[in-house]
N, C-alpha and C. Protein backbone atom coordinates (compact mmCIF):
# COMPACT_ATOMS: atom_id res chain seq x y z
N UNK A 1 184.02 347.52 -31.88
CA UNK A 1 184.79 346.64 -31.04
C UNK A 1 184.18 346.54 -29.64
N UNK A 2 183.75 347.63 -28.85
CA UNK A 2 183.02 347.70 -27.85
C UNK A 2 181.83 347.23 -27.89
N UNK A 3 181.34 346.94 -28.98
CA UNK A 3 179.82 346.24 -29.12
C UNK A 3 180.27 344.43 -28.81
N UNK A 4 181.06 344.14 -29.62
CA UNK A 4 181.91 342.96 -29.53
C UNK A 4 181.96 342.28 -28.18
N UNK A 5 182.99 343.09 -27.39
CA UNK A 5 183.19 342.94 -26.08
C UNK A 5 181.86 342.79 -24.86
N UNK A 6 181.37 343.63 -25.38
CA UNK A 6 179.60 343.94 -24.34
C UNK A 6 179.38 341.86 -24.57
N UNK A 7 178.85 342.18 -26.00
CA UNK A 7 178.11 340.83 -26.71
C UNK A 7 178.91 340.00 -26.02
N UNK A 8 180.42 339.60 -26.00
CA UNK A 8 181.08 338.45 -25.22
C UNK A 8 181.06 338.34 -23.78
N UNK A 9 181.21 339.64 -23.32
CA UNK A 9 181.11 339.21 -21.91
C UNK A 9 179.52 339.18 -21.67
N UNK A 10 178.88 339.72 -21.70
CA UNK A 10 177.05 339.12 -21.75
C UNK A 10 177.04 337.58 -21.26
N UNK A 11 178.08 337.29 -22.66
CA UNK A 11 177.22 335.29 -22.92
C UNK A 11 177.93 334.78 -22.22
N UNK A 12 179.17 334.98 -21.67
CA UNK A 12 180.13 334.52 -21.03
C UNK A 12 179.34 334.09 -19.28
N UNK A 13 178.70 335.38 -18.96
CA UNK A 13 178.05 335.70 -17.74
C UNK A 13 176.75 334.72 -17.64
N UNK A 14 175.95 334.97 -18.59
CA UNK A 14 175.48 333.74 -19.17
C UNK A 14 175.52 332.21 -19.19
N UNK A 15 176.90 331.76 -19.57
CA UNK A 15 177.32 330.87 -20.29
C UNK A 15 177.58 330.05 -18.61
N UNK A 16 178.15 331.02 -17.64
CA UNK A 16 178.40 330.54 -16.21
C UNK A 16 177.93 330.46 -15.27
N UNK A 17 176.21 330.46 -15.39
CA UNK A 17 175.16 330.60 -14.26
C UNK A 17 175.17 329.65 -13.29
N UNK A 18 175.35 329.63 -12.16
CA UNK A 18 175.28 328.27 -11.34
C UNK A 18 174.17 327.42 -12.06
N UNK A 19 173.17 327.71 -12.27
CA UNK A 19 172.32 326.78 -12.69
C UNK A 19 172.66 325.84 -13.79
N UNK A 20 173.52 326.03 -14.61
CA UNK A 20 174.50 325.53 -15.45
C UNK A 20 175.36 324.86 -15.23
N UNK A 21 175.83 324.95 -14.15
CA UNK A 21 177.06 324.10 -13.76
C UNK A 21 176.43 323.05 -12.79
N UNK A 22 174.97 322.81 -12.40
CA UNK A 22 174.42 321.82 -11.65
C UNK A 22 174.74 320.35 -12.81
N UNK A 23 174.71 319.24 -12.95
CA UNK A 23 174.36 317.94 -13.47
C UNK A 23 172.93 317.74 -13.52
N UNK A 24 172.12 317.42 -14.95
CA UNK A 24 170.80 317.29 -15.30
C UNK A 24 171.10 315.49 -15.03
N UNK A 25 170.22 314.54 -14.35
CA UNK A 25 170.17 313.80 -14.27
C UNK A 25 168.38 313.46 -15.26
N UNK A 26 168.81 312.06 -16.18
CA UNK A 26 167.52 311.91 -16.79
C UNK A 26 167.65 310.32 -17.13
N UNK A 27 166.48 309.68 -17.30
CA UNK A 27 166.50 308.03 -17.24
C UNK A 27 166.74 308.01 -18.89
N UNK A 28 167.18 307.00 -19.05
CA UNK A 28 167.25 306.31 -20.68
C UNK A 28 166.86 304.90 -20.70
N UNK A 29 165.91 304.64 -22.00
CA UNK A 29 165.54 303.29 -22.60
C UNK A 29 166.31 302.88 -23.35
N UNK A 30 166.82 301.62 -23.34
CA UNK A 30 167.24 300.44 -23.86
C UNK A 30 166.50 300.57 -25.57
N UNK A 31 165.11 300.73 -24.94
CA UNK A 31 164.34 300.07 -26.33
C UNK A 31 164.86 300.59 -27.92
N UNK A 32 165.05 301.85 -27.96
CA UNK A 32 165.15 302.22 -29.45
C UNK A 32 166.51 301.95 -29.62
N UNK A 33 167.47 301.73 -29.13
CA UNK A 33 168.49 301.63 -29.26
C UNK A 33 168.68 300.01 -29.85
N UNK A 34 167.60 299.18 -29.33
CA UNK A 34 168.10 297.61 -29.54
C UNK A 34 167.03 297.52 -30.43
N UNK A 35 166.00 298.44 -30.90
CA UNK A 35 164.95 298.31 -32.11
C UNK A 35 165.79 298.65 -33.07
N UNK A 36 167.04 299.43 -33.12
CA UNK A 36 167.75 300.14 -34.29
C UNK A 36 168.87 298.64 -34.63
N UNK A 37 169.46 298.60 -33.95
CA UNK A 37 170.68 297.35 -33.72
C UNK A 37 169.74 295.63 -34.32
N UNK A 38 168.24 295.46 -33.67
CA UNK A 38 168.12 294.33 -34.21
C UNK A 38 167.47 294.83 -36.05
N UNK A 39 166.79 296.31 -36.30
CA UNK A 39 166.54 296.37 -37.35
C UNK A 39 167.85 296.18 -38.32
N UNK A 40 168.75 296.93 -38.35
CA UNK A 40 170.20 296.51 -38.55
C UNK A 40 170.45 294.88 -39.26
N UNK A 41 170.53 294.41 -38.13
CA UNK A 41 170.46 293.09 -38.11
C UNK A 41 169.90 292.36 -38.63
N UNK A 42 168.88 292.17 -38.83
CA UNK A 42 167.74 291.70 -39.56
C UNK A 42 167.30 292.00 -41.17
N UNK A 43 167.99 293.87 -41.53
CA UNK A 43 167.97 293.60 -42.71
C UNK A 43 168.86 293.31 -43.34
N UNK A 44 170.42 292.79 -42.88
CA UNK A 44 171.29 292.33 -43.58
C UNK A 44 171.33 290.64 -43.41
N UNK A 45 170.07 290.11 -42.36
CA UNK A 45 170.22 288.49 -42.56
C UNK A 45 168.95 288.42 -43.41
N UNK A 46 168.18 289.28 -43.74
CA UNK A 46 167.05 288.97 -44.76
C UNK A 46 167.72 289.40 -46.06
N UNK A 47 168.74 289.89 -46.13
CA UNK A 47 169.29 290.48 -47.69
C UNK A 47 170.31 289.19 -47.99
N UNK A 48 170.69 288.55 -47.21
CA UNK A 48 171.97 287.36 -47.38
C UNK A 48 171.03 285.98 -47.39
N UNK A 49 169.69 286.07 -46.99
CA UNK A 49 169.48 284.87 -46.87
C UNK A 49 168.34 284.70 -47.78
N UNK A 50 167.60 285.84 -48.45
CA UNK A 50 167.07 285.70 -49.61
C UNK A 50 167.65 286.15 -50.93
N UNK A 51 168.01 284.99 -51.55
CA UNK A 51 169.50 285.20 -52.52
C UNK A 51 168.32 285.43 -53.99
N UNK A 52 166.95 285.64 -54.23
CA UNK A 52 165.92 286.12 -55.41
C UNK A 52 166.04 287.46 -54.98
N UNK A 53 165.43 287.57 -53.90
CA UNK A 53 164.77 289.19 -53.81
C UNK A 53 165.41 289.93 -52.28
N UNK A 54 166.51 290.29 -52.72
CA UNK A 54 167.67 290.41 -51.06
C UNK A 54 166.56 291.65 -50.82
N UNK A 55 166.05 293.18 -51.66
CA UNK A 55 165.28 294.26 -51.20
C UNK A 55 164.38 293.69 -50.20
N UNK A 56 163.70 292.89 -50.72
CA UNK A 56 162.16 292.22 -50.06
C UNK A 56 162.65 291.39 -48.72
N UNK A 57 163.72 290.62 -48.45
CA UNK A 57 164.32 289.82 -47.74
C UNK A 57 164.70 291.01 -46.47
N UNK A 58 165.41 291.87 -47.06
CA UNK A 58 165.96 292.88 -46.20
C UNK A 58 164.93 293.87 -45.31
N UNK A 59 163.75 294.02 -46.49
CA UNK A 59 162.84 294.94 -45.29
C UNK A 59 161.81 293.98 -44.37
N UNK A 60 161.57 292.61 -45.01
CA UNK A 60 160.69 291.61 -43.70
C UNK A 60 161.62 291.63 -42.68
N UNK A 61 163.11 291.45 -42.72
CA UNK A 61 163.94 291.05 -41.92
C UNK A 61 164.72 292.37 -40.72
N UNK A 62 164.19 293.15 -41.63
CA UNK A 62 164.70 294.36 -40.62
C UNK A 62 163.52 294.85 -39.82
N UNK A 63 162.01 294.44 -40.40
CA UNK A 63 160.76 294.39 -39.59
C UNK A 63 160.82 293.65 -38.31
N UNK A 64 161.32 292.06 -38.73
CA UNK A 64 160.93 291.29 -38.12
C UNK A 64 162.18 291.51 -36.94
N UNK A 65 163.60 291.99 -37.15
CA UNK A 65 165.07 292.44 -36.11
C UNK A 65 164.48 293.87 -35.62
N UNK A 66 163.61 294.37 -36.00
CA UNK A 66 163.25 295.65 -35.38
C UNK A 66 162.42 295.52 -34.06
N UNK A 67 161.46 294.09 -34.39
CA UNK A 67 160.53 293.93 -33.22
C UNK A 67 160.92 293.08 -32.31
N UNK A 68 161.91 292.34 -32.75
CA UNK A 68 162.70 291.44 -31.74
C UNK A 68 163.46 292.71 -30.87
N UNK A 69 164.13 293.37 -31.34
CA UNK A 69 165.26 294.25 -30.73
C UNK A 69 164.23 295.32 -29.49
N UNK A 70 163.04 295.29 -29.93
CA UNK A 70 162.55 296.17 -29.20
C UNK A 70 161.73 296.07 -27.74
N UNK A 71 161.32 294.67 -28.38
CA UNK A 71 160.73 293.80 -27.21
C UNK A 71 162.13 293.14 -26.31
N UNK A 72 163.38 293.16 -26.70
CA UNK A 72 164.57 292.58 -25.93
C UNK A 72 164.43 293.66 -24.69
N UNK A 73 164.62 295.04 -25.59
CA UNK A 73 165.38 296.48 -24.75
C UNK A 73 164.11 296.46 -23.89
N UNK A 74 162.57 296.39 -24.02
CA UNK A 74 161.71 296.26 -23.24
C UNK A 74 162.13 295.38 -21.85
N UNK A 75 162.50 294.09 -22.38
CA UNK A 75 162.09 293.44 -21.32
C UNK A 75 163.47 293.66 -20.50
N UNK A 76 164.47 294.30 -21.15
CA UNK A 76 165.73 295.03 -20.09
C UNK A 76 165.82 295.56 -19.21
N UNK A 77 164.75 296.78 -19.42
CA UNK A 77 163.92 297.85 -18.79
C UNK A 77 163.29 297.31 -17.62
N UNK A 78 162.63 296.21 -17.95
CA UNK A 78 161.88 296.03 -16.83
C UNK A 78 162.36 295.07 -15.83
N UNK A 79 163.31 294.70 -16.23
CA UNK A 79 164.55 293.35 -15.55
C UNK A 79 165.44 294.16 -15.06
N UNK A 80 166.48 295.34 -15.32
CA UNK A 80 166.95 295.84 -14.75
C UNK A 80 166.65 297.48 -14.07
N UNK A 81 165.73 298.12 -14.80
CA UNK A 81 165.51 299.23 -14.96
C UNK A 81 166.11 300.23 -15.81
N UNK A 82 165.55 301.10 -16.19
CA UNK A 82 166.16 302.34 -17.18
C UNK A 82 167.26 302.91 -16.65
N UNK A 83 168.63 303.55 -17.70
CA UNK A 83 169.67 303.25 -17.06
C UNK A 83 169.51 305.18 -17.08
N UNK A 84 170.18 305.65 -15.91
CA UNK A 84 170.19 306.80 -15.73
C UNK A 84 171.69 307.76 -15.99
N UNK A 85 171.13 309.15 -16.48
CA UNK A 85 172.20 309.22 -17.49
C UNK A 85 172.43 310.73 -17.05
N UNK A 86 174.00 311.21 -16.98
CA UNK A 86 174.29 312.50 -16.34
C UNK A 86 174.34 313.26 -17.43
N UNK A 87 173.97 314.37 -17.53
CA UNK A 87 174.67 315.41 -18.41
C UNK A 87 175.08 316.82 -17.82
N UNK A 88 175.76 316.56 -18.70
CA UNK A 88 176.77 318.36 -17.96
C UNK A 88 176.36 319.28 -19.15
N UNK A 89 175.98 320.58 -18.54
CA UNK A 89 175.71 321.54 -19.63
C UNK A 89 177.09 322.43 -20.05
């Protein structure tokens, strides 16, 4: 039980370092996020709109919503800048 206690208060002491309780500030891209959303996109308008081969329809189309989506979040980036993002530990 005393081993227990040691082990908890340890991590606890640990767990509450000022350095821990600072805010990590770090930038985030647009891009993979709108490469995922137009791939998305793209393979369910290539699966609906090639009514022979929806598989084949779905992966040109999630190619072709992947590179649209990515070049969008690009040019976001550079129109507004990367959006900056807090985290708390």
């Amino acid at each position: 039980m005393k081993r227990i206690l040691t082990a908890l208060s340890f991590a606890t002491i640990i767990n509450f370092t000022p350095i821990d309780l600072m805010a990590q500030t770090t930038t985030k891209s647009r891009t993979g996020k709108n490469a995922l959303i137009g791939a998305g996109a793209g393979a369910v308008t290539g699966a609906v709109v090639s009514k022979k081969h929806r598989a084949k329809g779905a992966v040109i189309g999630g190619a072709i919503g992947a590179a649209g989506g990515y070049a969008w979040g690009k040019h976001k980036d550079k129109k507004k800048g990367r959006r900056i993002v807090t985290k708390h530990s």
